[in-house]
Protein backbone atom coordinates (compact mmCIF):
# COMPACT_ATOMS: atom_id res chain seq x y z
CA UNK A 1 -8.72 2.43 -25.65
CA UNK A 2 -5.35 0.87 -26.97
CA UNK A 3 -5.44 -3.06 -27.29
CA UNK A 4 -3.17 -3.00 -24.37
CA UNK A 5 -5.81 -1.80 -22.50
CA UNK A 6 -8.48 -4.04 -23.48
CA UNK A 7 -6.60 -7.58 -23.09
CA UNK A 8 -6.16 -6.13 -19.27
CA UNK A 9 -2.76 -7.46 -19.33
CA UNK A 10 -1.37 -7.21 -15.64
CA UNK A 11 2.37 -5.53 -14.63
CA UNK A 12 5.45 -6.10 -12.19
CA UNK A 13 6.36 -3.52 -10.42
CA UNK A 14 10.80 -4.42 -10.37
CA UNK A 15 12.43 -3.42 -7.10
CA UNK A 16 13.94 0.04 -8.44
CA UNK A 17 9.63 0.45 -8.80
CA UNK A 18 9.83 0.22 -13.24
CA UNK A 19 6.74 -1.49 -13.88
CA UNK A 20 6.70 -4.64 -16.21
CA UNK A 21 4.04 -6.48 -18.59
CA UNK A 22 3.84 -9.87 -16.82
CA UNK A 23 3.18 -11.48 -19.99
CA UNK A 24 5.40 -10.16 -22.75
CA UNK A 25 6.67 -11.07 -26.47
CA UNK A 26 9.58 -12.85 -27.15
CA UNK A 27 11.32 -13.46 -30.16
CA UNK A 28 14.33 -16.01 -29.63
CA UNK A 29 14.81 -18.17 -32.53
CA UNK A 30 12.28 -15.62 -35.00
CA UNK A 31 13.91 -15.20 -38.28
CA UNK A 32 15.86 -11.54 -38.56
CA UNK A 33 13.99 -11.18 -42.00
CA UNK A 34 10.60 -12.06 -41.04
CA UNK A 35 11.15 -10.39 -37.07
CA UNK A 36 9.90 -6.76 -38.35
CA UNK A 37 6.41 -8.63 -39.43
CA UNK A 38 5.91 -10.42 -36.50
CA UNK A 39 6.52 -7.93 -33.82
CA UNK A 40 4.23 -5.49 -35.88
CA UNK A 41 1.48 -7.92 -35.66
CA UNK A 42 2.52 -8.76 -31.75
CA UNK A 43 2.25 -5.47 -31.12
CA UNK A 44 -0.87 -5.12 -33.13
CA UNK A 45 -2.78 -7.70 -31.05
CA UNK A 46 -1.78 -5.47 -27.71
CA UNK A 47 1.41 -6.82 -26.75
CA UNK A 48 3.48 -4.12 -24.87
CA UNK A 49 7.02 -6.19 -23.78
CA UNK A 50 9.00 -7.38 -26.45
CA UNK A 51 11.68 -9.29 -25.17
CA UNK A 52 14.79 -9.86 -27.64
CA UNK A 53 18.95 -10.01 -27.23
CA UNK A 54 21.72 -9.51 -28.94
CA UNK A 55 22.33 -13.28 -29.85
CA UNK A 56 19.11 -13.74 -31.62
CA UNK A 57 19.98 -11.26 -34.30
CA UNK A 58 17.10 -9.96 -34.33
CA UNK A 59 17.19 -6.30 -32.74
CA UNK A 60 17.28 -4.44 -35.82
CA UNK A 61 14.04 -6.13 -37.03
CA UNK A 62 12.67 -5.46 -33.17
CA UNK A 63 13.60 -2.04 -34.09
CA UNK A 64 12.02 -1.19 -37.01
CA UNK A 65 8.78 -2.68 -35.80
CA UNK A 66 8.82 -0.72 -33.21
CA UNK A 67 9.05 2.30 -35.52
CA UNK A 68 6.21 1.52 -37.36
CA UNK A 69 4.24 0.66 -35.07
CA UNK A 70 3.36 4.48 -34.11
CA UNK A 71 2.88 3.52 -30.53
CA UNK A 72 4.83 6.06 -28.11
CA UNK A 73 7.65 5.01 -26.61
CA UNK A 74 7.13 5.05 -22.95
CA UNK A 75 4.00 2.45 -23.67
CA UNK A 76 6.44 -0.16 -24.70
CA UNK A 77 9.13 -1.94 -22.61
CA UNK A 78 11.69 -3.74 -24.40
CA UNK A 79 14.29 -6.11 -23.36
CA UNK A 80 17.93 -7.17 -25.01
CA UNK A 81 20.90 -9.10 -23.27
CA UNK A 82 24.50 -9.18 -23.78
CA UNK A 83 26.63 -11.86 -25.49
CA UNK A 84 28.35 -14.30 -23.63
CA UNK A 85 31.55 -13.27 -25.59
CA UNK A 86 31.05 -9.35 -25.32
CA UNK A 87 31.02 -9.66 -21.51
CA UNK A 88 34.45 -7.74 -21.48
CA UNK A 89 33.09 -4.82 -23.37
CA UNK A 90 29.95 -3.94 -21.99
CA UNK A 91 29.51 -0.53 -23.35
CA UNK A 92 30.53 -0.50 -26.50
CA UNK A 93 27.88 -3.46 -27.24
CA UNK A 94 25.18 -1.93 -25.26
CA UNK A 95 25.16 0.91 -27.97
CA UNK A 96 25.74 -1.26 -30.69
CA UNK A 97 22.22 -2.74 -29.45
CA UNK A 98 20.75 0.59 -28.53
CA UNK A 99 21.54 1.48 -32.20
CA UNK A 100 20.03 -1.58 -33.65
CA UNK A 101 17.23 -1.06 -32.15
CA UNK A 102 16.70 2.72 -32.62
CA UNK A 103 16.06 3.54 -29.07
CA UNK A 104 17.41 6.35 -26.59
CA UNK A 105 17.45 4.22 -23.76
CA UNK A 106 16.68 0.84 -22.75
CA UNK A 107 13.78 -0.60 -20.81
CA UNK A 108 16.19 -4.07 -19.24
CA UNK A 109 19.20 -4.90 -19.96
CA UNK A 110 20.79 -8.54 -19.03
CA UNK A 111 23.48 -11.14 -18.66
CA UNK A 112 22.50 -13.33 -21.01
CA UNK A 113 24.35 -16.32 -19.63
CA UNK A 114 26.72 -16.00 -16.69
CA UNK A 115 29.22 -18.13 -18.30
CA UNK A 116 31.08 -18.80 -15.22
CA UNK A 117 34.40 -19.71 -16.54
CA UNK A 118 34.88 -16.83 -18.45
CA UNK A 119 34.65 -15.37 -14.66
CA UNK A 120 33.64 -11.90 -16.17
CA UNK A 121 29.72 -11.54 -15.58
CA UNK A 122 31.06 -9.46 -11.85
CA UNK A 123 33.05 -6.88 -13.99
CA UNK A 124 29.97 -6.99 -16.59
CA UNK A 125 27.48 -6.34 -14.07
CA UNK A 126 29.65 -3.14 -13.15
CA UNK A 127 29.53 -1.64 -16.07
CA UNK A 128 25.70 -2.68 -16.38
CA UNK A 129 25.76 -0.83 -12.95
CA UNK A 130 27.65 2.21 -14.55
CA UNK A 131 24.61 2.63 -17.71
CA UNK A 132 21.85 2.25 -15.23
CA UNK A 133 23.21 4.76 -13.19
CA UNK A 134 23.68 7.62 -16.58
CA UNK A 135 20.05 6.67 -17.29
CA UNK A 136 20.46 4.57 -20.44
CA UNK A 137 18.64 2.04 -18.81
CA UNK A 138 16.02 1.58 -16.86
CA UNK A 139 16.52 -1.57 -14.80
CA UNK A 140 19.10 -3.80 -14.92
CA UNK A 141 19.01 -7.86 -14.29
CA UNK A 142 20.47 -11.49 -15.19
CA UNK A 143 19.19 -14.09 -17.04
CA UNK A 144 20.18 -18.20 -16.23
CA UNK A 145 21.62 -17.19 -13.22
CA UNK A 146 21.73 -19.65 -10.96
CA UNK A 147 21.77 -19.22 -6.70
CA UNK A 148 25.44 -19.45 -6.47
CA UNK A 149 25.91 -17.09 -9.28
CA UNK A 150 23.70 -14.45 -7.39
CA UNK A 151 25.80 -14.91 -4.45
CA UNK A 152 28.83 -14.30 -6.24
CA UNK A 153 27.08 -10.76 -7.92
CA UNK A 154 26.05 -9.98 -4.82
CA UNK A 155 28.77 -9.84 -2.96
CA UNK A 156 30.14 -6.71 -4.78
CA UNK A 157 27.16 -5.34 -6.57
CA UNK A 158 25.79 -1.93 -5.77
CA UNK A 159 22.35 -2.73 -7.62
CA UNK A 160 20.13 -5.49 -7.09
CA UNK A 161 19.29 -7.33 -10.26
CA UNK A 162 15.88 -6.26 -11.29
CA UNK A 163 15.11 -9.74 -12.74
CA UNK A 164 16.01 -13.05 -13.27
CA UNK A 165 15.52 -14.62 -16.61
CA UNK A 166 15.25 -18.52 -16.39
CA UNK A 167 13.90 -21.39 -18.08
CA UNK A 168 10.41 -22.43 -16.42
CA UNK A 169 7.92 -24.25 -17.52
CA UNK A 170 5.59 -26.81 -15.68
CA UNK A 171 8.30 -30.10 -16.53
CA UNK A 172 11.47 -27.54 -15.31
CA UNK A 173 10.28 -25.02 -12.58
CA UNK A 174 13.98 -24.43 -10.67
CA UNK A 175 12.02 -23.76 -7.63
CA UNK A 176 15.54 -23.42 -5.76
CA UNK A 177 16.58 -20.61 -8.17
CA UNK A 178 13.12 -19.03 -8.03
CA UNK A 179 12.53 -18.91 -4.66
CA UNK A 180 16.23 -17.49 -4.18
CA UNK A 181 15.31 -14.85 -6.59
CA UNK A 182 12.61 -13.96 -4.90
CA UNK A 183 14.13 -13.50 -1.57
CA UNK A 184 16.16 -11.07 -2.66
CA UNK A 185 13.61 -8.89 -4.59
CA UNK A 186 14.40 -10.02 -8.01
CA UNK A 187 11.73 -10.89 -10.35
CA UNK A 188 11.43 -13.64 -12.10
CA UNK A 189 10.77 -13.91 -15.59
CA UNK A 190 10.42 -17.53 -17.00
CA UNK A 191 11.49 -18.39 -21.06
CA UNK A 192 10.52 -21.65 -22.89
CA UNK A 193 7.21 -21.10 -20.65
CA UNK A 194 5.35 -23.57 -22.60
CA UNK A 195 8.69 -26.14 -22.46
CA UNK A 196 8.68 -25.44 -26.38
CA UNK A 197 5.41 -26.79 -26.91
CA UNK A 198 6.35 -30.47 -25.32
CA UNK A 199 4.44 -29.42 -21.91
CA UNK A 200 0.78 -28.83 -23.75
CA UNK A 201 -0.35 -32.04 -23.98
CA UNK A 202 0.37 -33.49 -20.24
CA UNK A 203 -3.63 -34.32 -18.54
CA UNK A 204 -3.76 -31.56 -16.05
CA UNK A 205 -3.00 -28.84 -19.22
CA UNK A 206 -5.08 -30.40 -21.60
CA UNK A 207 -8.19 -31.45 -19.41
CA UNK A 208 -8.03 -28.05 -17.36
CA UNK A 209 -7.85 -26.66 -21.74
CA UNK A 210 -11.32 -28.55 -21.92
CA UNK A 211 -13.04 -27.33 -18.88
CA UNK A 212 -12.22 -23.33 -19.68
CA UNK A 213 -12.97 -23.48 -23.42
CA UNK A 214 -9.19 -21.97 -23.47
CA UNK A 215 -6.05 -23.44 -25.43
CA UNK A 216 -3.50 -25.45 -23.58
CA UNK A 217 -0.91 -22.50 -23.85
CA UNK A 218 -3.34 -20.35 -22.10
CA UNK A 219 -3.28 -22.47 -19.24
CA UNK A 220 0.34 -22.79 -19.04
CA UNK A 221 0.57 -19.18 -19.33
CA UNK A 222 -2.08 -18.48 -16.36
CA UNK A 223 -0.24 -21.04 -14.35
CA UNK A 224 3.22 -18.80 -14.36
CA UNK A 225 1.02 -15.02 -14.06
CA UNK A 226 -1.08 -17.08 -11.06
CA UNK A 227 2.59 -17.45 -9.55
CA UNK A 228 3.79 -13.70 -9.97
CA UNK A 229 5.79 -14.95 -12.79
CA UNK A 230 6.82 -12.95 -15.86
CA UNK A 231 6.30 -14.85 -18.88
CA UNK A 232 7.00 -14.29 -22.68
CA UNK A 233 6.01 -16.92 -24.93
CA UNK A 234 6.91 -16.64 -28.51
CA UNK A 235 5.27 -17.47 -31.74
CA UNK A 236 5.53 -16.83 -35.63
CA UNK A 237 1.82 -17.35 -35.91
CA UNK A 238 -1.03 -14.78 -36.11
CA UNK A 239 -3.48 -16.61 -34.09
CA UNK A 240 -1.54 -18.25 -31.69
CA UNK A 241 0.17 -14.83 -30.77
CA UNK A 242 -3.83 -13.20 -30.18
CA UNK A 243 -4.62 -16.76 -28.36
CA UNK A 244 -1.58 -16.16 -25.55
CA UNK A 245 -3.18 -12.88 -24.22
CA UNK A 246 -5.97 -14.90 -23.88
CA UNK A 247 -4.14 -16.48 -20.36
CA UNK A 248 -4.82 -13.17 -18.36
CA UNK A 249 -8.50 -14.31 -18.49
CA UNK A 250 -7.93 -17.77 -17.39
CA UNK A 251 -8.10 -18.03 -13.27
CA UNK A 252 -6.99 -21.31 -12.35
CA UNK A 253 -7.77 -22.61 -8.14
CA UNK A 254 -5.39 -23.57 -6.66
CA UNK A 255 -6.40 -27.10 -6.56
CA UNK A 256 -5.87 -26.37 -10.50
CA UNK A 257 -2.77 -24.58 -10.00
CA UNK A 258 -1.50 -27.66 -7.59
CA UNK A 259 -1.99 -30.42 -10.49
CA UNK A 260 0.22 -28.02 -13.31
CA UNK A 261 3.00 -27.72 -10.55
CA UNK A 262 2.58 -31.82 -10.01
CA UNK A 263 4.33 -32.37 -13.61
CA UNK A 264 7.90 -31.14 -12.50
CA UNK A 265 10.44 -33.69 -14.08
CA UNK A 266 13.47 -31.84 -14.16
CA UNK A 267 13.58 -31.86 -17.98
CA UNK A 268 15.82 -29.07 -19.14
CA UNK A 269 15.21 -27.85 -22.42
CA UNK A 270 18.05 -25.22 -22.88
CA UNK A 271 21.85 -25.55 -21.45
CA UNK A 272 22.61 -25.56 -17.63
CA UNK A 273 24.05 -22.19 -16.62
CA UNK A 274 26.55 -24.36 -14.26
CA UNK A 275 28.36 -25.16 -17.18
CA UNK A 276 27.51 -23.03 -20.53
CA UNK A 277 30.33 -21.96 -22.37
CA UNK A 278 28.89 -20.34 -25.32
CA UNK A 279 30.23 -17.67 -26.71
CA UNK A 280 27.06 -16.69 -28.83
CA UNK A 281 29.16 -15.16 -31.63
């Protein structure tokens, strides 16, 4: 039995039916030099969704981990986005990442930001549309889009996005955007899911920590999977990475579940997708 097996970690089934880890890797922010190491020893511990994009610099050391790993290819699902800046030429930077990353196709590709006054992400989806449809991809989605983006996308797009990649965690939940999301059949995968670390130590997380003899990540973490949320925390260390599988063993009531959703603030970590600019170059 593979370690994926054993840690029992549930999937997503997208609406184009490409099944999804709910509770992936990611890597934002993980060194390029020391990315090869950690995703070996992510993928060690069972992880099966490595979630990574272009901006993070990072695919080549995705890549190679992946190569070494010795796992077949079709048991892994792996994730890049495009650059803000590169929204204008879609193709050429898809293979640039498919390259990077040594892979014949991809499992998602996304937006990374819609930038909105760039006013490209329609003609960016198109050509997203255009690589989904000559297999290169298997599903297709956005990430930081917001419900007025959507409708925009929507309006002309011949694929639904598969997913929606937004910052959740329990002091920034963009219920609005979620629920949108979820209307329309796209999935939503949550980043910063632990707000960086700052959401661990509110009373609900840490007394809820105490009475399941789990770590206050792995409540966080069963929180979003108890919602149908996708989820992929990131860390450079060994334990912590095992630890965060740990959450698909944690069953919160929803009493429980109630008191985590309580602590919404409205305390953005990352930019708001109304008005990032960012060129990510």
């Amino acid at each position: 039995m593979s370690p994926a097996q054993e840690t029992n970690i549930p999937t997503v089934t997208l609406n184009n039916g490409v099944e999804i880890p709910q509770l992936g890797f990611g890597v934002f922010q993980v060194p390029p030099e020391e990315t090869q190491r950690i995703v070996e020893d992510a993928l060690e511990a069972g992880y099966r969704h490595i979630d990574t994009a272009a901006a993070y610099r990072n695919e080549a050391g995705v890549g190679a981990a992946l190569a070494a790993s010795g796992i077949p290819r079709e048991e892994i699902f792996v994730t890049t986005k495009l650059r803000n800046g590169e929204q204008g030429i879609v193709k050429e930077v898809f293979q640039r990442s498919r390259d990077a990353l040594g892979l014949d196709y991809l499992d998602l590709y996304l937006i990374h930001w819609p930038v909105p006054s760039q006013g490209l992400y329609v003609q960016a989806w198109a050509n997203m549309e255009d690589l989904h449809a000559d297999g290169q991809i298997r599903a297709i989605g956005v990430s930081n889009f917001l419900e007025d983006h959507l409708d925009t996308l929507l309006k002309s797009a011949r694929v639904v996005p598969a997913v929606n990649q937004i910052e959740i965690h329990p002091t920034l939940q963009q219920r609005n955007v979620a629920a949108k999301s979820r209307s329309l059949g796209i999935a939503v995968e949550a980043y910063s899911p632990l707000g960086q670390g700052a959401d661990l130590g509110a009373d609900p997380v840490r007394k809820l920590a105490e009475k399941y003899d789990a770590t206050p990540a792995q409540v966080v973490l069963a929180w979003h999977l108890a919602q149908g949320t996708i989820v992929i925390p990131k860390s450079a260390n060994s334990g912590r990475i095992r630890e965060n599988l740990g959450a698909v063993s944690v069953t919160l009531t929803d009493a429980e579940l109630a008191d985590i959703t309580a602590l919404e603030a409205g305390v953005r970590i990352g930019a708001d997708p109304a008005t990032a600019a960012f060129t990510q170059m």
